[in-house]
PDB file of N, CA and C in Angstrom:
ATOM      1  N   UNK A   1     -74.121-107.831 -93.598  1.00  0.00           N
ATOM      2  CA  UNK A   1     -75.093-108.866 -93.249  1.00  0.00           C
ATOM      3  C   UNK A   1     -76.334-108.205 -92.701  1.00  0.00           C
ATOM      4  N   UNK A   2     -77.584-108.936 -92.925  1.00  0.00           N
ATOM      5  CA  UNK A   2     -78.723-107.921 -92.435  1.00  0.00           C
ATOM      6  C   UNK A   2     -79.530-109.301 -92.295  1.00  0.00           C
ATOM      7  N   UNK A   3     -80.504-108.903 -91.307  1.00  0.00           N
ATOM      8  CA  UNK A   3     -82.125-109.797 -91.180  1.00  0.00           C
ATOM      9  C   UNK A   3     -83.092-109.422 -91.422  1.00  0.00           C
ATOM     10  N   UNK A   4     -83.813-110.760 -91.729  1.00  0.00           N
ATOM     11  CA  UNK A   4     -85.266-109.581 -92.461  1.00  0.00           C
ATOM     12  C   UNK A   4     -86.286-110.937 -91.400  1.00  0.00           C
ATOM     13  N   UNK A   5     -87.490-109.932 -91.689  1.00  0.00           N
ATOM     14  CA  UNK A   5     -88.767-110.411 -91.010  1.00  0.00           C
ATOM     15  C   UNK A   5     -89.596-110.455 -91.899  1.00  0.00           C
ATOM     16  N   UNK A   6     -90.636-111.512 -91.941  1.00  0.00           N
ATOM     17  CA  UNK A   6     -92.106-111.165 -93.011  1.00  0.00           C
ATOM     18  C   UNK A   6     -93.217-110.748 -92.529  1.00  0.00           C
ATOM     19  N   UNK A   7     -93.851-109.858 -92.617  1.00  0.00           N
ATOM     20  CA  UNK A   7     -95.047-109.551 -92.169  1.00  0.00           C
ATOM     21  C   UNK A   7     -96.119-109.318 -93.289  1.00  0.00           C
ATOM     22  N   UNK A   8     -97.359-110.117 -93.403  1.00  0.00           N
ATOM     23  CA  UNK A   8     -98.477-109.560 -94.309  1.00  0.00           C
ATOM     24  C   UNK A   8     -98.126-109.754 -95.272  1.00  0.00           C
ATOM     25  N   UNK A   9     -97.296-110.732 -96.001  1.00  0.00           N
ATOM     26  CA  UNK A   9     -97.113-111.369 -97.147  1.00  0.00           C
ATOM     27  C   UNK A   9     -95.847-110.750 -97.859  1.00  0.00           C
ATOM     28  N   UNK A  10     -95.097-109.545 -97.467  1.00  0.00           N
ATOM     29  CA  UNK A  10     -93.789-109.233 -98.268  1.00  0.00           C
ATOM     30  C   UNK A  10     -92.671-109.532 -97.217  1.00  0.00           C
ATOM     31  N   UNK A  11     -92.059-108.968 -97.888  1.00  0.00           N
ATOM     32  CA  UNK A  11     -90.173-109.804 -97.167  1.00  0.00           C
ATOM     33  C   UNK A  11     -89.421-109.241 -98.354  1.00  0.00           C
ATOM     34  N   UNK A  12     -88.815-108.107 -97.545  1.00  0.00           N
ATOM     35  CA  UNK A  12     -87.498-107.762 -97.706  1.00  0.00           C
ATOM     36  C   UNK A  12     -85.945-108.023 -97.484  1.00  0.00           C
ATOM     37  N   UNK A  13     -85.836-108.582 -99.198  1.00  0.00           N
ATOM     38  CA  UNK A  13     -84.405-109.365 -98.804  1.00  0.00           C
ATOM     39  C   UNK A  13     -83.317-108.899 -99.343  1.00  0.00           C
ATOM     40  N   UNK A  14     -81.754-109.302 -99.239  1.00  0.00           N
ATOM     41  CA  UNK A  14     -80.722-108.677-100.077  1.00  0.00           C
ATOM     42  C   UNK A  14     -80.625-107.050 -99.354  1.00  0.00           C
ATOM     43  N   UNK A  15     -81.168-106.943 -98.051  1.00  0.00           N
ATOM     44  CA  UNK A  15     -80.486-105.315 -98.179  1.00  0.00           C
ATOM     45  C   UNK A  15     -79.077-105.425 -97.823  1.00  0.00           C
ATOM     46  N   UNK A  16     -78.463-104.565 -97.991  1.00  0.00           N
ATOM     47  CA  UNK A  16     -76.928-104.069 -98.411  1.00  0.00           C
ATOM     48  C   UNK A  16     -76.310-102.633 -98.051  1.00  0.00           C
ATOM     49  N   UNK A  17     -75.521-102.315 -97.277  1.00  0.00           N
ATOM     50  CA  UNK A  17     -75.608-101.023 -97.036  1.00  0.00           C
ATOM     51  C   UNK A  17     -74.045-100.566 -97.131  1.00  0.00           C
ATOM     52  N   UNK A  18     -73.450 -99.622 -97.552  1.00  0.00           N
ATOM     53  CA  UNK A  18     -71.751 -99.986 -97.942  1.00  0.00           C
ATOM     54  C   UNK A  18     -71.758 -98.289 -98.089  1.00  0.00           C
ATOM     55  N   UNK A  19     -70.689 -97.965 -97.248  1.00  0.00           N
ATOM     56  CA  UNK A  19     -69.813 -96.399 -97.614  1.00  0.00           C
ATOM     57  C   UNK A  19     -70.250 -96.204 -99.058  1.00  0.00           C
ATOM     58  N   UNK A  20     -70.144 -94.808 -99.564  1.00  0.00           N
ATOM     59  CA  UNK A  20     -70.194 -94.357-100.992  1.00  0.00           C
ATOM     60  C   UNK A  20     -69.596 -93.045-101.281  1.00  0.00           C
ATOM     61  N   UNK A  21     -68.110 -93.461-101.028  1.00  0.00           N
ATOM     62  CA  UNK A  21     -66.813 -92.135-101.655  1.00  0.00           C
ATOM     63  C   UNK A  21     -67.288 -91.153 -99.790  1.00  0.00           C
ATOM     64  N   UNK A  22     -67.748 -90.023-100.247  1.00  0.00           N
ATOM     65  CA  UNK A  22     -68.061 -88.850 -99.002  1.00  0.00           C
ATOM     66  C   UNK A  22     -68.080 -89.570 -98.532  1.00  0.00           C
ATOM     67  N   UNK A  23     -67.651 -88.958 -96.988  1.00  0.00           N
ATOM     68  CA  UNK A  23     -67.885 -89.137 -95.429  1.00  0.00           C
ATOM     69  C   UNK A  23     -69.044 -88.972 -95.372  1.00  0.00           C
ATOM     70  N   UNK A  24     -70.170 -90.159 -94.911  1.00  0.00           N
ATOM     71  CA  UNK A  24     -71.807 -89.473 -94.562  1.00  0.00           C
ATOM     72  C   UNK A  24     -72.475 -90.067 -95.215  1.00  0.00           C
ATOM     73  N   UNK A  25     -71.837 -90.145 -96.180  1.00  0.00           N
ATOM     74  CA  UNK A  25     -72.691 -91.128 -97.506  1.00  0.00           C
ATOM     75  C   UNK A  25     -72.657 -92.168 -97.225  1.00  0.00           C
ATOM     76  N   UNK A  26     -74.325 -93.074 -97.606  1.00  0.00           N
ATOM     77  CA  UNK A  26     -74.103 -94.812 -97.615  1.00  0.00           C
ATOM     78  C   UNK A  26     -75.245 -94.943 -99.094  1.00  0.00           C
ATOM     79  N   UNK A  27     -74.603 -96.011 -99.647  1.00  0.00           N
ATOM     80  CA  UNK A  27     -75.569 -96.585-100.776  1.00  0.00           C
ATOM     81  C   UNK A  27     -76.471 -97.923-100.110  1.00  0.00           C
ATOM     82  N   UNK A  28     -77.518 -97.917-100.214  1.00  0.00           N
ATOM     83  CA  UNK A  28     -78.054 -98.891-100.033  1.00  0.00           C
ATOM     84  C   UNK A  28     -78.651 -99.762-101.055  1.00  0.00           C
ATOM     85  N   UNK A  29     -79.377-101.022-101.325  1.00  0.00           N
ATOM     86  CA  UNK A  29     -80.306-101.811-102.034  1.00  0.00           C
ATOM     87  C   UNK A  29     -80.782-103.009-101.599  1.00  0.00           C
ATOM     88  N   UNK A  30     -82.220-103.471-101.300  1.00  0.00           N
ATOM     89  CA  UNK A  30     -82.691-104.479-101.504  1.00  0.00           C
ATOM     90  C   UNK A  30     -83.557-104.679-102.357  1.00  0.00           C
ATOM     91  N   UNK A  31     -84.138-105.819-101.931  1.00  0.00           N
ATOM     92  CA  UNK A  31     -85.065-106.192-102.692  1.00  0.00           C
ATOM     93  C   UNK A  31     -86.742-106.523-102.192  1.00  0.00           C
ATOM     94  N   UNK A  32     -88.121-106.326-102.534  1.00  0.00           N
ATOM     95  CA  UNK A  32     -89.039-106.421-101.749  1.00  0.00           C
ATOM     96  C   UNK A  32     -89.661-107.391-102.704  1.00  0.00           C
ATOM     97  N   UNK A  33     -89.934-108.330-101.888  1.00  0.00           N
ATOM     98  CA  UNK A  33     -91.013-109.476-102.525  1.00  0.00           C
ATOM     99  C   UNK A  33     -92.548-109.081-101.517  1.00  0.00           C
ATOM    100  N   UNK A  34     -92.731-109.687-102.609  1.00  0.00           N
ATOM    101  CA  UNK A  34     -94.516-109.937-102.341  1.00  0.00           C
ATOM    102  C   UNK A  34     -94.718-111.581-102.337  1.00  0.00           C
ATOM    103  N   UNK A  35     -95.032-112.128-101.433  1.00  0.00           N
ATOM    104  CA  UNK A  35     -95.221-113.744-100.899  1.00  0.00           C
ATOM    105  C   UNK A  35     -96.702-113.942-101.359  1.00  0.00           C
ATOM    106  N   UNK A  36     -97.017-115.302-101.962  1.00  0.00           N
ATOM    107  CA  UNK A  36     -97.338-116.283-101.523  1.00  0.00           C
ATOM    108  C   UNK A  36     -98.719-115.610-102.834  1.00  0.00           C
ATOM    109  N   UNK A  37     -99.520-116.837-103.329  1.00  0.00           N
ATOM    110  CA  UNK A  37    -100.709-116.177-104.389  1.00  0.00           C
ATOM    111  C   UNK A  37     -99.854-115.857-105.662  1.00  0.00           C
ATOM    112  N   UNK A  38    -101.173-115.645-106.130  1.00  0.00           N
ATOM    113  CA  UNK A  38    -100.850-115.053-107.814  1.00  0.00           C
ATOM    114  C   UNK A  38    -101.648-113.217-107.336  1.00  0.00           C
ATOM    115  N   UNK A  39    -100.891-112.836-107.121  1.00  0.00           N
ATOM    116  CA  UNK A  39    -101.905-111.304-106.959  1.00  0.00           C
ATOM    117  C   UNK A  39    -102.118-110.762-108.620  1.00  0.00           C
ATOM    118  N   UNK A  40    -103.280-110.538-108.223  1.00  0.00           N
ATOM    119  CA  UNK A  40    -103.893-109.523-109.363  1.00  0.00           C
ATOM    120  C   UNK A  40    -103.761-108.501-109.590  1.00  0.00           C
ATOM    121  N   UNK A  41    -103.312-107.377-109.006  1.00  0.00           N
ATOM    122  CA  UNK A  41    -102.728-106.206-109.230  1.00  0.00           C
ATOM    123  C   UNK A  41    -101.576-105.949-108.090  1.00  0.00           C
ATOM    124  N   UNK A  42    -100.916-104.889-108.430  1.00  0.00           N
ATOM    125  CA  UNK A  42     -99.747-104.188-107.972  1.00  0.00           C
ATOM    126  C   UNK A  42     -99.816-104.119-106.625  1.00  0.00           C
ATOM    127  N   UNK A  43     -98.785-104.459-105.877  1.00  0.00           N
ATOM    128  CA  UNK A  43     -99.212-103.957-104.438  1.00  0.00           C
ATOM    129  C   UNK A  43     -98.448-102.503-104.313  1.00  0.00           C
ATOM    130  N   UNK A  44     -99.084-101.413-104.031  1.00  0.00           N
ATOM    131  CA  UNK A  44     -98.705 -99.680-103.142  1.00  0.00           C
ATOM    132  C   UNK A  44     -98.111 -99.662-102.273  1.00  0.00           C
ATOM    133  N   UNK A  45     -97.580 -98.997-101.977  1.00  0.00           N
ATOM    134  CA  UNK A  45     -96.940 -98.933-100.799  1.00  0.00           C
ATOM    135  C   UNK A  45     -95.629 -97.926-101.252  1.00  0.00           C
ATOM    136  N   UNK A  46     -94.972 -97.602-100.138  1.00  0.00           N
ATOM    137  CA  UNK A  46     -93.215 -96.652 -99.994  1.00  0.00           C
ATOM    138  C   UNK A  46     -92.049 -97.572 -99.023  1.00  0.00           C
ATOM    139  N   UNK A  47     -91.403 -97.257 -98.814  1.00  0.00           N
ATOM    140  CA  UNK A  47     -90.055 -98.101 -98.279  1.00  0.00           C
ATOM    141  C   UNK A  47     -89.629 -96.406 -97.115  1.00  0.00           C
ATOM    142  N   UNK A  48     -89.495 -96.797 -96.032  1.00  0.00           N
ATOM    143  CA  UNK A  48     -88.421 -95.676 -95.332  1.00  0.00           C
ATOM    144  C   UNK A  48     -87.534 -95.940 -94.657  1.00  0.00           C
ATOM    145  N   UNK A  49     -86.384 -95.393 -94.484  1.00  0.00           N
ATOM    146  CA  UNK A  49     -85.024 -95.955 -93.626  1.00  0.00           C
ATOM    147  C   UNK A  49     -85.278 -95.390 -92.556  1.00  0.00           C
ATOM    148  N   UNK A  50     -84.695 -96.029 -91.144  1.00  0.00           N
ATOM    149  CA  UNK A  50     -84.151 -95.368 -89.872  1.00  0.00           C
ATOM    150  C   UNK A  50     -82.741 -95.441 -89.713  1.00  0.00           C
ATOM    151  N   UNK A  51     -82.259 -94.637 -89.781  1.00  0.00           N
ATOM    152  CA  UNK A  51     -80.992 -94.423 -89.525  1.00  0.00           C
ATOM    153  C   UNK A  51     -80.463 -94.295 -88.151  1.00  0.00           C
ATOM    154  N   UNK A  52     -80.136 -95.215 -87.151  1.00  0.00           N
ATOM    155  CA  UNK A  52     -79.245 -95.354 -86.148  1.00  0.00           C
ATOM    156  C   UNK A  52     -77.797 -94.889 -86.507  1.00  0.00           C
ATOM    157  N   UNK A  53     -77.891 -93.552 -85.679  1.00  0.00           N
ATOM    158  CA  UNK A  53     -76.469 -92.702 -85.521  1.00  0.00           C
ATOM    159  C   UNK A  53     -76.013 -92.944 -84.080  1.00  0.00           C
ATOM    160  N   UNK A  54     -74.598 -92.386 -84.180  1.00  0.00           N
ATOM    161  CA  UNK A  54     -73.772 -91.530 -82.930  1.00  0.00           C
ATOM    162  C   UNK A  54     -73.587 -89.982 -83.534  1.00  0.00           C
ATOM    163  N   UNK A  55     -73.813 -89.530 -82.375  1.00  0.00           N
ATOM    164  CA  UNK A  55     -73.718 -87.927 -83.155  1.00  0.00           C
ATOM    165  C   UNK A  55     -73.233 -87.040 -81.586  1.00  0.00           C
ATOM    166  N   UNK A  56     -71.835 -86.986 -82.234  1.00  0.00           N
ATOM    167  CA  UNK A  56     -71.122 -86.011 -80.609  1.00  0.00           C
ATOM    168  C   UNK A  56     -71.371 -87.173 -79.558  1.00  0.00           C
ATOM    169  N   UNK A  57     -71.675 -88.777 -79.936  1.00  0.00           N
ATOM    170  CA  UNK A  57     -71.533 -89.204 -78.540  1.00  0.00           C
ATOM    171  C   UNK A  57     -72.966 -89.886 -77.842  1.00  0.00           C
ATOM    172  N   UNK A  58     -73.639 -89.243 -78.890  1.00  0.00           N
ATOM    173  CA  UNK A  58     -75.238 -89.290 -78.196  1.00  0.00           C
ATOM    174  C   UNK A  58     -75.965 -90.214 -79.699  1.00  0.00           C
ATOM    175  N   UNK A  59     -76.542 -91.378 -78.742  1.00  0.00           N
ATOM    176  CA  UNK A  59     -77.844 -92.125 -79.656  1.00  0.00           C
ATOM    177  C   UNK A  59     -78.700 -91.097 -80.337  1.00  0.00           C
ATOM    178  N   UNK A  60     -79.086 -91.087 -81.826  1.00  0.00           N
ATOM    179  CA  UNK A  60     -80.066 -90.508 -82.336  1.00  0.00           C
ATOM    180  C   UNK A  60     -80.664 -91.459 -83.663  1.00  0.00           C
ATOM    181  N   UNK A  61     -81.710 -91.233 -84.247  1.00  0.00           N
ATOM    182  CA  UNK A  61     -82.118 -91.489 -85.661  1.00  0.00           C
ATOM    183  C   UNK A  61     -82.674 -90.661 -86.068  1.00  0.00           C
ATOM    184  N   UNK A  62     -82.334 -91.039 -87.685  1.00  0.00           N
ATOM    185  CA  UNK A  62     -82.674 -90.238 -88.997  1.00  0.00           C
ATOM    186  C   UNK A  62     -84.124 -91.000 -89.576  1.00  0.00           C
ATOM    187  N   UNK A  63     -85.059 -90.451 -90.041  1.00  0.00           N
ATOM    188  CA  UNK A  63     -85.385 -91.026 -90.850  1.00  0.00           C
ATOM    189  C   UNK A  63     -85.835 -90.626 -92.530  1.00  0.00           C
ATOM    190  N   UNK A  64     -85.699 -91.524 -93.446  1.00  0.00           N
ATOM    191  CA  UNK A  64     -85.793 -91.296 -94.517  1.00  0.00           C
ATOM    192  C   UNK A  64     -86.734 -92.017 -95.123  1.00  0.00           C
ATOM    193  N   UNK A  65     -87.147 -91.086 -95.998  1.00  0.00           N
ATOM    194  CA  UNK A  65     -87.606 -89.491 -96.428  1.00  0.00           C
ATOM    195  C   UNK A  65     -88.010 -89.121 -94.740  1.00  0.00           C
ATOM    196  N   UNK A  66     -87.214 -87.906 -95.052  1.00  0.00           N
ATOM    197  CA  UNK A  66     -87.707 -87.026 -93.728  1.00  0.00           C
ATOM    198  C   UNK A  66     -89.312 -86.386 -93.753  1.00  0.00           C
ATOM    199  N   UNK A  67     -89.900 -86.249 -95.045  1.00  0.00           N
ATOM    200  CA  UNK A  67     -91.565 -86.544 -94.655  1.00  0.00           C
ATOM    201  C   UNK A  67     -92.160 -87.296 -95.206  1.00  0.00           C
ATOM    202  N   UNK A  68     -93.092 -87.888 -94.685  1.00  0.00           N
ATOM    203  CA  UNK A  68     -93.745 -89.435 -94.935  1.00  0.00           C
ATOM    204  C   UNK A  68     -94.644 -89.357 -95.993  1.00  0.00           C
ATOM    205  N   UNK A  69     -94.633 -90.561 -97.102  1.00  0.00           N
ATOM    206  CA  UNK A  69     -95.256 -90.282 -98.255  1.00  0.00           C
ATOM    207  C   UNK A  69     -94.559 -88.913 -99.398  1.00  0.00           C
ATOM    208  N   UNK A  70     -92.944 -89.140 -99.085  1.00  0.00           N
ATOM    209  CA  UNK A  70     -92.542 -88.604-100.134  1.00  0.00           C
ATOM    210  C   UNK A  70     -92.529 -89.754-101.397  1.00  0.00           C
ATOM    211  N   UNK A  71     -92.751 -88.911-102.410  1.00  0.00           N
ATOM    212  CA  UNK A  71     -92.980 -89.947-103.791  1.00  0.00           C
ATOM    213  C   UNK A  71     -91.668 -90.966-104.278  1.00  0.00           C
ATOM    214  N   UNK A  72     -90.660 -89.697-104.058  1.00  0.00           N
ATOM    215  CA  UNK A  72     -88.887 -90.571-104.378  1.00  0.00           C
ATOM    216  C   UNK A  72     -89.245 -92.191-103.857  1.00  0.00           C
ATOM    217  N   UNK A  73     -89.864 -92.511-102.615  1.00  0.00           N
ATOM    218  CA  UNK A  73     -89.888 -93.828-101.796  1.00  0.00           C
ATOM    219  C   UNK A  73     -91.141 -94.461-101.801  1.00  0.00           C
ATOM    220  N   UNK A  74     -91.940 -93.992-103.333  1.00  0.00           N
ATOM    221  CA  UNK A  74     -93.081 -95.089-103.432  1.00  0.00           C
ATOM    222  C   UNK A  74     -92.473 -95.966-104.345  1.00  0.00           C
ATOM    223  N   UNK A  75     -93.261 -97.647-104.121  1.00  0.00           N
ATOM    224  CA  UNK A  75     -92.993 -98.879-105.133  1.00  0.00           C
ATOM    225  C   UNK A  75     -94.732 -99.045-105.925  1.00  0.00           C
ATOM    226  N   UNK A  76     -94.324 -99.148-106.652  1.00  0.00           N
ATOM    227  CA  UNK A  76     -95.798-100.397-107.214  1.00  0.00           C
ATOM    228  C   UNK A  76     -95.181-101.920-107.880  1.00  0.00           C
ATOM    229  N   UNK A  77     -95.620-102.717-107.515  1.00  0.00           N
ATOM    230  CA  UNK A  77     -94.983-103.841-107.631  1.00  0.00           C
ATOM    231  C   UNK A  77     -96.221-105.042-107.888  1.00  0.00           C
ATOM    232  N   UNK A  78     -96.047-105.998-108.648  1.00  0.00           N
ATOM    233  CA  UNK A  78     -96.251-106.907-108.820  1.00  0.00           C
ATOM    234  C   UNK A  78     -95.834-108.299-107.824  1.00  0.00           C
ATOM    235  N   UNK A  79     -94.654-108.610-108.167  1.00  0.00           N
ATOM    236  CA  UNK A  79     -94.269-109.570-107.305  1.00  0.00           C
ATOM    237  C   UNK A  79     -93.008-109.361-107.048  1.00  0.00           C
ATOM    238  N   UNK A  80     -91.979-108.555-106.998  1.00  0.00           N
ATOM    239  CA  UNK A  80     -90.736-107.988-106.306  1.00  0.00           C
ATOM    240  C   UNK A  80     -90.397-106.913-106.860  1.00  0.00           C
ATOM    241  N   UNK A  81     -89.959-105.896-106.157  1.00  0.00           N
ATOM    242  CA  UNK A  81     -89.371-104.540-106.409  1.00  0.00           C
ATOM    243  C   UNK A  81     -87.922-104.407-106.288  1.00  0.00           C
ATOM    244  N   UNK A  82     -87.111-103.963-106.785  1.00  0.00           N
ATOM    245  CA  UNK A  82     -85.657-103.750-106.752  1.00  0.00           C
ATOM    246  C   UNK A  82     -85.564-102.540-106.106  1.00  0.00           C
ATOM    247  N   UNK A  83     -84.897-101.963-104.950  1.00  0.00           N
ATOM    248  CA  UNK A  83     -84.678-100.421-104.650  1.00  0.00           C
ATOM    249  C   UNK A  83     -83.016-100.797-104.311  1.00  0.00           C
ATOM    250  N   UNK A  84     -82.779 -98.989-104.997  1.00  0.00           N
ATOM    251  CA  UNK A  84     -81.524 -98.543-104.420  1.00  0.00           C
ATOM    252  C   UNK A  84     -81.644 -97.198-104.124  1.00  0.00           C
ATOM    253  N   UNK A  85     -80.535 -96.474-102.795  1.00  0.00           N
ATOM    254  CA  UNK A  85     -80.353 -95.082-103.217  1.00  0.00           C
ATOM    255  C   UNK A  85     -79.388 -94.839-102.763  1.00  0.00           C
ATOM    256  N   UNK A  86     -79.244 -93.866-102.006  1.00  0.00           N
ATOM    257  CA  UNK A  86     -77.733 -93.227-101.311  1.00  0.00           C
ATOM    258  C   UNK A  86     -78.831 -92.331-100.386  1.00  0.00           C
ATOM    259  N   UNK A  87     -78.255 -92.042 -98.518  1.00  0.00           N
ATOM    260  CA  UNK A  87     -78.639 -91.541 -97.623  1.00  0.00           C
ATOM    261  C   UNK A  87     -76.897 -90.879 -97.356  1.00  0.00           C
ATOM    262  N   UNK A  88     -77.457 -89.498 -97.179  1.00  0.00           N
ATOM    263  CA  UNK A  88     -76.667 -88.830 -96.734  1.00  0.00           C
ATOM    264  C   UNK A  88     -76.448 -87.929 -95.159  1.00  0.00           C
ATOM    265  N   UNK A  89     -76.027 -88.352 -94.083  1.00  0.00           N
ATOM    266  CA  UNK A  89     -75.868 -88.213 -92.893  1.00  0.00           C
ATOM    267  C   UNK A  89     -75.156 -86.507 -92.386  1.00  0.00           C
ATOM    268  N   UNK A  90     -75.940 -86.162 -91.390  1.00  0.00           N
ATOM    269  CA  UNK A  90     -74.979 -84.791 -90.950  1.00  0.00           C
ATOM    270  C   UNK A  90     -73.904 -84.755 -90.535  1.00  0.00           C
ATOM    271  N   UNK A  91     -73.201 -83.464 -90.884  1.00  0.00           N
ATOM    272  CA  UNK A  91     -71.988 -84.163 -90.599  1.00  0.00           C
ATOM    273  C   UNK A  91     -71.580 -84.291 -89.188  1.00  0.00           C
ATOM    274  N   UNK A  92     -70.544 -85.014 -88.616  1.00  0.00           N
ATOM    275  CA  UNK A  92     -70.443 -85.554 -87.306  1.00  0.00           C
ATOM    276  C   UNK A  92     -71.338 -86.649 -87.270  1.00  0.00           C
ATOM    277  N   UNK A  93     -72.085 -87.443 -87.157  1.00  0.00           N
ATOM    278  CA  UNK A  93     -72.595 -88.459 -87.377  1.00  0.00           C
ATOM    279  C   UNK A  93     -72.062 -89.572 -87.682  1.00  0.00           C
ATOM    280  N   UNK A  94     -72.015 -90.970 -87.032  1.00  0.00           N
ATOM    281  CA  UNK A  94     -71.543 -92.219 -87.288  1.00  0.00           C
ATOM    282  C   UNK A  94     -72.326 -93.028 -87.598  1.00  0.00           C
ATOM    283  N   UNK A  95     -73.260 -93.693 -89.002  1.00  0.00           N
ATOM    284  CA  UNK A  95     -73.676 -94.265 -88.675  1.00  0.00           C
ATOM    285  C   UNK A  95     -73.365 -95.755 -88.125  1.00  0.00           C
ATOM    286  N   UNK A  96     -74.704 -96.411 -87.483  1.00  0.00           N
ATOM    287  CA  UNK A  96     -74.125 -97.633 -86.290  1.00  0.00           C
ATOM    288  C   UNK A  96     -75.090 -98.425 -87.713  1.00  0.00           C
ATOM    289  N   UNK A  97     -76.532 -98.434 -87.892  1.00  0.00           N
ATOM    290  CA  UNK A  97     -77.855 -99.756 -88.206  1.00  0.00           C
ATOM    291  C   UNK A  97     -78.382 -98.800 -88.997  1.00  0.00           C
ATOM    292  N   UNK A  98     -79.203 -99.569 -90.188  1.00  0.00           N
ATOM    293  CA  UNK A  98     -79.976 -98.766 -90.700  1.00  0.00           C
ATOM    294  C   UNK A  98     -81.476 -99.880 -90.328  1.00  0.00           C
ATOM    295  N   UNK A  99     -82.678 -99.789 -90.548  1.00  0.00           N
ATOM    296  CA  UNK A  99     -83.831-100.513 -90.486  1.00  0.00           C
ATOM    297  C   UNK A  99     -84.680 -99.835 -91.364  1.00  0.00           C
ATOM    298  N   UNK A 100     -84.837-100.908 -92.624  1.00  0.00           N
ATOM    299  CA  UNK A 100     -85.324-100.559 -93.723  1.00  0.00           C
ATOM    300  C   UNK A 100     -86.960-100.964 -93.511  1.00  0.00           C
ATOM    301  N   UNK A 101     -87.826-100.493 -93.346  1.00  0.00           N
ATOM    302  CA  UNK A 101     -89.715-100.629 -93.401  1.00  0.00           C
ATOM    303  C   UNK A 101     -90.561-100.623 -94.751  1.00  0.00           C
ATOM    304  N   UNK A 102     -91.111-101.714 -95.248  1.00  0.00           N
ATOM    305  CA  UNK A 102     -91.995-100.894 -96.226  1.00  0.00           C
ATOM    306  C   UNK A 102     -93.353-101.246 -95.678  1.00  0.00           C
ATOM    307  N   UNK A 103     -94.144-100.189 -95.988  1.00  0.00           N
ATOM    308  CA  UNK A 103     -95.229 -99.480 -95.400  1.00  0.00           C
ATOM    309  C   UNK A 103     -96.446 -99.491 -96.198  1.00  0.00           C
ATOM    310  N   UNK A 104     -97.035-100.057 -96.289  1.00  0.00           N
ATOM    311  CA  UNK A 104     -98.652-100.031 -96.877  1.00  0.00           C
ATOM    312  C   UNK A 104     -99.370 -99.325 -96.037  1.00  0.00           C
ATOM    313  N   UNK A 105    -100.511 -98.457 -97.028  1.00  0.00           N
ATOM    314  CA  UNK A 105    -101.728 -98.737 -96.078  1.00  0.00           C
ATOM    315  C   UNK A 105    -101.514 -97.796 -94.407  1.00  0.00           C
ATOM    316  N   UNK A 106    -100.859 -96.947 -94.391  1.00  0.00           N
ATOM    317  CA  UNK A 106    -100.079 -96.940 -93.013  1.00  0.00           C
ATOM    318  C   UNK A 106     -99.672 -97.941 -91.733  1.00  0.00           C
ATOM    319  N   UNK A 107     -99.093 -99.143 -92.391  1.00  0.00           N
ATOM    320  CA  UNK A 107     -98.911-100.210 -91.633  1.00  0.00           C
ATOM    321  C   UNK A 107     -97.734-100.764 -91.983  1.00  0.00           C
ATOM    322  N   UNK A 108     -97.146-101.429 -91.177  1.00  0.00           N
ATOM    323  CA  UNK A 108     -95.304-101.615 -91.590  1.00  0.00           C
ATOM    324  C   UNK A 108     -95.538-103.078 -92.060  1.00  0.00           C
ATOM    325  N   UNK A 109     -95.271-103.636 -93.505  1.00  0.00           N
ATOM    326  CA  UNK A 109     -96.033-104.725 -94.130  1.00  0.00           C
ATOM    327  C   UNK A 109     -94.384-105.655 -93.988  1.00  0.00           C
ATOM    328  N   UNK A 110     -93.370-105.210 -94.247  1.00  0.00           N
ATOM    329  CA  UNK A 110     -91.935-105.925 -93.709  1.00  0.00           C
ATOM    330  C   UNK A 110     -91.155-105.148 -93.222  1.00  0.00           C
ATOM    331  N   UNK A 111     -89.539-105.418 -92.578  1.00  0.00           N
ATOM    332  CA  UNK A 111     -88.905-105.087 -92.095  1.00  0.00           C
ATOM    333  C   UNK A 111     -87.135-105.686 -92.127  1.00  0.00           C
ATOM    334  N   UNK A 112     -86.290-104.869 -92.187  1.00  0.00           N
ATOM    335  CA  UNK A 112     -84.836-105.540 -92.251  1.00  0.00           C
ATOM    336  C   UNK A 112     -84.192-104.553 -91.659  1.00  0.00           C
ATOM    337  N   UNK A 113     -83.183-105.113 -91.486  1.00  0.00           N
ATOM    338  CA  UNK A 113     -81.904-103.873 -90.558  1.00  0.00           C
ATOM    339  C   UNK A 113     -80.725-105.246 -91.354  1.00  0.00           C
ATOM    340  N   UNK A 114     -79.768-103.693 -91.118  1.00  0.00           N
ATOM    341  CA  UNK A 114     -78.135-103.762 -91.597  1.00  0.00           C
ATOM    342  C   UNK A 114     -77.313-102.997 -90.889  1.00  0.00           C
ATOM    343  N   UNK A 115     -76.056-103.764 -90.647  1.00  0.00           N
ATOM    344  CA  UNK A 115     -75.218-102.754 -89.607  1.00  0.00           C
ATOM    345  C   UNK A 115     -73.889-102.528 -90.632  1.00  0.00           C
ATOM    346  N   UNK A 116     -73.518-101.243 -90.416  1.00  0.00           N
ATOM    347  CA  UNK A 116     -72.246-101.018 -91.498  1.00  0.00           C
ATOM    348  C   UNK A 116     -70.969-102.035 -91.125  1.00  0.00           C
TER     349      UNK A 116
END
């Protein structure tokens, strides 16, 4: 189960986050809409995860892509984008939440979290 927020006209819905075989591994997928209008071109933007761990005991996060404006996590979209991938965790690590962002513009345009 996950919640999403709208900000600035998109809304990220359907995320999903589920074990995948390895210890460490999670598959994820949602979906990103673009609200409201007939837009005329594509909206830009990337998607990045935070990964809420336990690690030995101690609160930490991951985030993914570990550098910002990696290409793997750009969209161009019209009026909804489909994403999936798989995040792979160090080992010892539990994850607890993930909080999925997509990011225009350097500005966080929606937002969702999922707890395993």
């Amino acid at each position: 189960a996950g919640s999403s927020g709208a900000e600035q006209g998109f809304k990220i819905n359907r995320l999903v986050l589920e074990p995948d075989g390895d210890a460490g591994r999670y598959r994820y997928r949602m979906l990103i809409i673009r609200q409201g209008g007939k837009p005329d071109r594509d909206a830009l933007g990337a998607y990045e995860i935070v990964a809420t761990i336990d690690q030995h005991g101690h609160d930490a996060s991951i985030t993914f892509p570990p550098k910002p404006g990696d290409a793997s996590h750009r969209v161009a979209f019209r009026h909804f984008q489909r994403v999936d991938g798989v995040i792979t965790l160090p080992d010892g690590a539990r994850l607890k939440s993930i909080e999925v962002r997509f990011v225009q513009d350097g500005q966080i345009r929606a937002r969702a979290t999922a707890a395993v």
